[in-house]
C-alpha atoms as a PDB file:
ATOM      1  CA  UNK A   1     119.628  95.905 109.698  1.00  0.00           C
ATOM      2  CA  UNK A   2     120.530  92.262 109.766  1.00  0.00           C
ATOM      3  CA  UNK A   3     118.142  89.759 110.732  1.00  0.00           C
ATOM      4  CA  UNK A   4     118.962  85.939 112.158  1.00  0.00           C
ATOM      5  CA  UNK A   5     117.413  82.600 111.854  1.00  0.00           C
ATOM      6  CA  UNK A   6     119.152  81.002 114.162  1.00  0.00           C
ATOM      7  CA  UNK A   7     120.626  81.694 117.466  1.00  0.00           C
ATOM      8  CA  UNK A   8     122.849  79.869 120.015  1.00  0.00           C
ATOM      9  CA  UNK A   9     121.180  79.505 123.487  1.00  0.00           C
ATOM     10  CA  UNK A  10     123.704  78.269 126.119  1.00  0.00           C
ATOM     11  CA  UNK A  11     122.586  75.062 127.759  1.00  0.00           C
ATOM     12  CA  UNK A  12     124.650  74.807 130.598  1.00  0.00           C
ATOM     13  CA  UNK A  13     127.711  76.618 131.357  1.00  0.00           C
ATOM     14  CA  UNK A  14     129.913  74.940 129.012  1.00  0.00           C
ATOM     15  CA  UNK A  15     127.255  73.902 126.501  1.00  0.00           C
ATOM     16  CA  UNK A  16     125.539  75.749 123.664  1.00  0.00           C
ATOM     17  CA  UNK A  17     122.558  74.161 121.413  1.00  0.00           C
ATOM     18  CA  UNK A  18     122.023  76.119 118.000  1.00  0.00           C
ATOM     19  CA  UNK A  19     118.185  76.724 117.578  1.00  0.00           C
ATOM     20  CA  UNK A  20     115.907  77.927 115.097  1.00  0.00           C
ATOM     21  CA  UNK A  21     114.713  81.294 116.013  1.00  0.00           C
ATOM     22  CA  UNK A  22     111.044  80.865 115.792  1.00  0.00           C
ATOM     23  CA  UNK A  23     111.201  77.850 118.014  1.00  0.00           C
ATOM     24  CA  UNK A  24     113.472  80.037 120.721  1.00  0.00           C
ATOM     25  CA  UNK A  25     110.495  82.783 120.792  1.00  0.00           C
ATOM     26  CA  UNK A  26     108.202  80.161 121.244  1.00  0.00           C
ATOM     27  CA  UNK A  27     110.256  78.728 124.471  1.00  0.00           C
ATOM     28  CA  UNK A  28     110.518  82.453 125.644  1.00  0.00           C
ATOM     29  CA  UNK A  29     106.717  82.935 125.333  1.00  0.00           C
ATOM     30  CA  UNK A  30     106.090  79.238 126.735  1.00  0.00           C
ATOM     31  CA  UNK A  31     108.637  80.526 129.731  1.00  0.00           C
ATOM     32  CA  UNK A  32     107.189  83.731 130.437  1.00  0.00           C
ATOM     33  CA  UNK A  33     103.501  82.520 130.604  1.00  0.00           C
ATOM     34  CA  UNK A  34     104.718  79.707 133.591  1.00  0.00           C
ATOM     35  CA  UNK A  35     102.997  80.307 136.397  1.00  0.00           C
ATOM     36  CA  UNK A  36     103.581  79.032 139.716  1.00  0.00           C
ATOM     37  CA  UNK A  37     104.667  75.872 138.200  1.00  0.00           C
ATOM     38  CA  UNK A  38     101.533  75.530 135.805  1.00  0.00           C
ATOM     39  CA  UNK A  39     101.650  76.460 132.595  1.00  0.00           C
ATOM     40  CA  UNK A  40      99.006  78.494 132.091  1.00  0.00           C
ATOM     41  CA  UNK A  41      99.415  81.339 129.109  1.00  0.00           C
ATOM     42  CA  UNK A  42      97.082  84.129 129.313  1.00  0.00           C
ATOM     43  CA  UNK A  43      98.127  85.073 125.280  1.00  0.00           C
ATOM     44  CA  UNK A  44     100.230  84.132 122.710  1.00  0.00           C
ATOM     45  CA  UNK A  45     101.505  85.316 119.301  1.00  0.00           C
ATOM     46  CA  UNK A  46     101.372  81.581 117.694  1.00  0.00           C
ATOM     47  CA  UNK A  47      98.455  80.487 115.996  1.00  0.00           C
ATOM     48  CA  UNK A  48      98.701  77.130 116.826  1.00  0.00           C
ATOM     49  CA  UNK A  49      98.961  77.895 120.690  1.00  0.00           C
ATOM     50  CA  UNK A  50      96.090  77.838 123.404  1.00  0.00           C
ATOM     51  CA  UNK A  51      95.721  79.851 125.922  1.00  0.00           C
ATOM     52  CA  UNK A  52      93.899  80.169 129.536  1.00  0.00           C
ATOM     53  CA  UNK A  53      90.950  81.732 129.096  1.00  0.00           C
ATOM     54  CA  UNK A  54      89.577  84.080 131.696  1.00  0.00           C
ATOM     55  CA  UNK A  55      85.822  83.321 132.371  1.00  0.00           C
ATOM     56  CA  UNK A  56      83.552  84.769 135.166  1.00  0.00           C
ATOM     57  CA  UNK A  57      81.823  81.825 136.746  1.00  0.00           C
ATOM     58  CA  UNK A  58      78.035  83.339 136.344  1.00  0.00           C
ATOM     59  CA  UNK A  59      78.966  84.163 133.118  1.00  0.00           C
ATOM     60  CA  UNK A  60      76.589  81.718 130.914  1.00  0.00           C
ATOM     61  CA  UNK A  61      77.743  82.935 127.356  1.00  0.00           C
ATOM     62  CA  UNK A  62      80.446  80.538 125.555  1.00  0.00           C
ATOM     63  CA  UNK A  63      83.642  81.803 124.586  1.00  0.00           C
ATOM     64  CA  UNK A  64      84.108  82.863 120.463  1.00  0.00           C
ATOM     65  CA  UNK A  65      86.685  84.041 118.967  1.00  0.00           C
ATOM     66  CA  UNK A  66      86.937  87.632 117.304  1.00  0.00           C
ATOM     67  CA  UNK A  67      86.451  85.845 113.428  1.00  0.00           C
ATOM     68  CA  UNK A  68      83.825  84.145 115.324  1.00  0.00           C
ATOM     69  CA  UNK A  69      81.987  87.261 116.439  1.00  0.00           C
ATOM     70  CA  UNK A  70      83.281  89.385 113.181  1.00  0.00           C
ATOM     71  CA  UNK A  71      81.202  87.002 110.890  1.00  0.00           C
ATOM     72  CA  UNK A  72      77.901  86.581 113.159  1.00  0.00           C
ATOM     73  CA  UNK A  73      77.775  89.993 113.201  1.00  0.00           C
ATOM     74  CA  UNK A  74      78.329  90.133 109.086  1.00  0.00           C
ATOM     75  CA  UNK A  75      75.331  87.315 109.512  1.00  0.00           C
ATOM     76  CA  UNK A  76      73.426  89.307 111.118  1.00  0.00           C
ATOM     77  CA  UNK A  77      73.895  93.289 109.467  1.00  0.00           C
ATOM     78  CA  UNK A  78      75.827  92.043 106.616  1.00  0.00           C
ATOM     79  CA  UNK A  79      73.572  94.840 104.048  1.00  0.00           C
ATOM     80  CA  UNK A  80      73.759  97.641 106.614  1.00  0.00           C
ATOM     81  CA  UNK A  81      76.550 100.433 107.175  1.00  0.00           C
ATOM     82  CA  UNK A  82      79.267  99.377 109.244  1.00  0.00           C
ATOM     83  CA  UNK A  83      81.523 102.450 108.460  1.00  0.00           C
ATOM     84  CA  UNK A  84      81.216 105.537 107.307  1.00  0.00           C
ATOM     85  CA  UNK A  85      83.865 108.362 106.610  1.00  0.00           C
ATOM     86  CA  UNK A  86      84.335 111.912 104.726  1.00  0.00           C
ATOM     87  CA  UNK A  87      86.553 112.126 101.441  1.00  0.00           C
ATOM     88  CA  UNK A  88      86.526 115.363  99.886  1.00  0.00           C
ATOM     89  CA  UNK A  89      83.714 116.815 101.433  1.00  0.00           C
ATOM     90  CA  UNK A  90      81.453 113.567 100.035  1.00  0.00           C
ATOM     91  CA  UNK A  91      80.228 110.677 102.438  1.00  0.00           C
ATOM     92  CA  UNK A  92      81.288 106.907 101.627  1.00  0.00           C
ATOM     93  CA  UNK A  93      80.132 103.831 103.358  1.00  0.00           C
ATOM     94  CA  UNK A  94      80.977 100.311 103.604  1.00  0.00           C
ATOM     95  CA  UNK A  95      78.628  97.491 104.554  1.00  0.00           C
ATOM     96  CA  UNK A  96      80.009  95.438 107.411  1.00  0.00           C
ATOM     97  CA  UNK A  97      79.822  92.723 104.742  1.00  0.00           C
ATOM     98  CA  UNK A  98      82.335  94.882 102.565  1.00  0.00           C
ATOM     99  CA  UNK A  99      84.326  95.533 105.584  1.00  0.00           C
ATOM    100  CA  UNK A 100      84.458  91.135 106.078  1.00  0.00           C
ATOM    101  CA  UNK A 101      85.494  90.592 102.308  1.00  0.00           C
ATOM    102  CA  UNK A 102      87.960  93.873 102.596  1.00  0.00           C
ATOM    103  CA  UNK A 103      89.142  92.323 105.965  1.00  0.00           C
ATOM    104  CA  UNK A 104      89.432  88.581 104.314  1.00  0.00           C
ATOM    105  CA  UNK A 105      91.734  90.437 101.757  1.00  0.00           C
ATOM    106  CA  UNK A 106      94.235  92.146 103.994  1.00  0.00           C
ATOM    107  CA  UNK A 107      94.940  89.189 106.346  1.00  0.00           C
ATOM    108  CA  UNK A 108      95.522  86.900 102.837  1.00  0.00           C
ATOM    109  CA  UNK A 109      97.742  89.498 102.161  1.00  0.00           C
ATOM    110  CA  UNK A 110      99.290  90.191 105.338  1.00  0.00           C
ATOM    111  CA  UNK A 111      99.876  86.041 105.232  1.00  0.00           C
ATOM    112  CA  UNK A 112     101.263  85.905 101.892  1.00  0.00           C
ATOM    113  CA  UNK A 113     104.381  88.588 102.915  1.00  0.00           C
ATOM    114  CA  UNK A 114     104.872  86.767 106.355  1.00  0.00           C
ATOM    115  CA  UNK A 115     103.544  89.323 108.430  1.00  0.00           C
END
């Protein structure tokens, strides 16, 4: 399976511009989220990016982000269960504050091989 860094977009009909290929996904995201002539993105797969978010009017809570929610809730029940499961016939259990730090390790490690 080969994979490419670059690719060669054409321009115009007779012109081509070489381009890095994270910065082509991020025009094809940026294109596909224009709407009606706004942009307004409704997602994204860039970290850096913002997006639209949809709020109902009455609604008075603010916005959070899941990290945001993940670690009040840790706050909040950090000593109680948060998960519970069966291995060979015996019950274990995390704490949701085990679940954070387990959490906290996977996404360092999910970072560190450029997932």
């Amino acid at each position: 399976m080969s994979t490419y860094s670059h690719l060669l977009l054409p321009v115009t009909p007779l012109a081509y511009v070489v381009m890095d290929y994270a910065l082509a996904l991020k025009i094809a995201t940026l294109l596909m989220n224009h709407v009606e002539g706004e942009y307004e993105p409704l997602w994204t797969t860039f970290a850096d990016s913002v997006v639209k978010l949809r709020i109902d009017q009455s609604c008075s809570q603010t916005p959070i982000t899941v990290h945001q929610m993940f670690k009040e809730t840790v706050d909040k029940y950090g000593p109680l269960n948060a998960m519970a499961s069966k291995k060979n016939g015996k019950w274990e259990k995390i704490t949701f504050a085990e679940y954070y730090n387990l959490s906290w390790k996977a996404a360092k490690s999910f970072l560190k091989v450029s997932v």
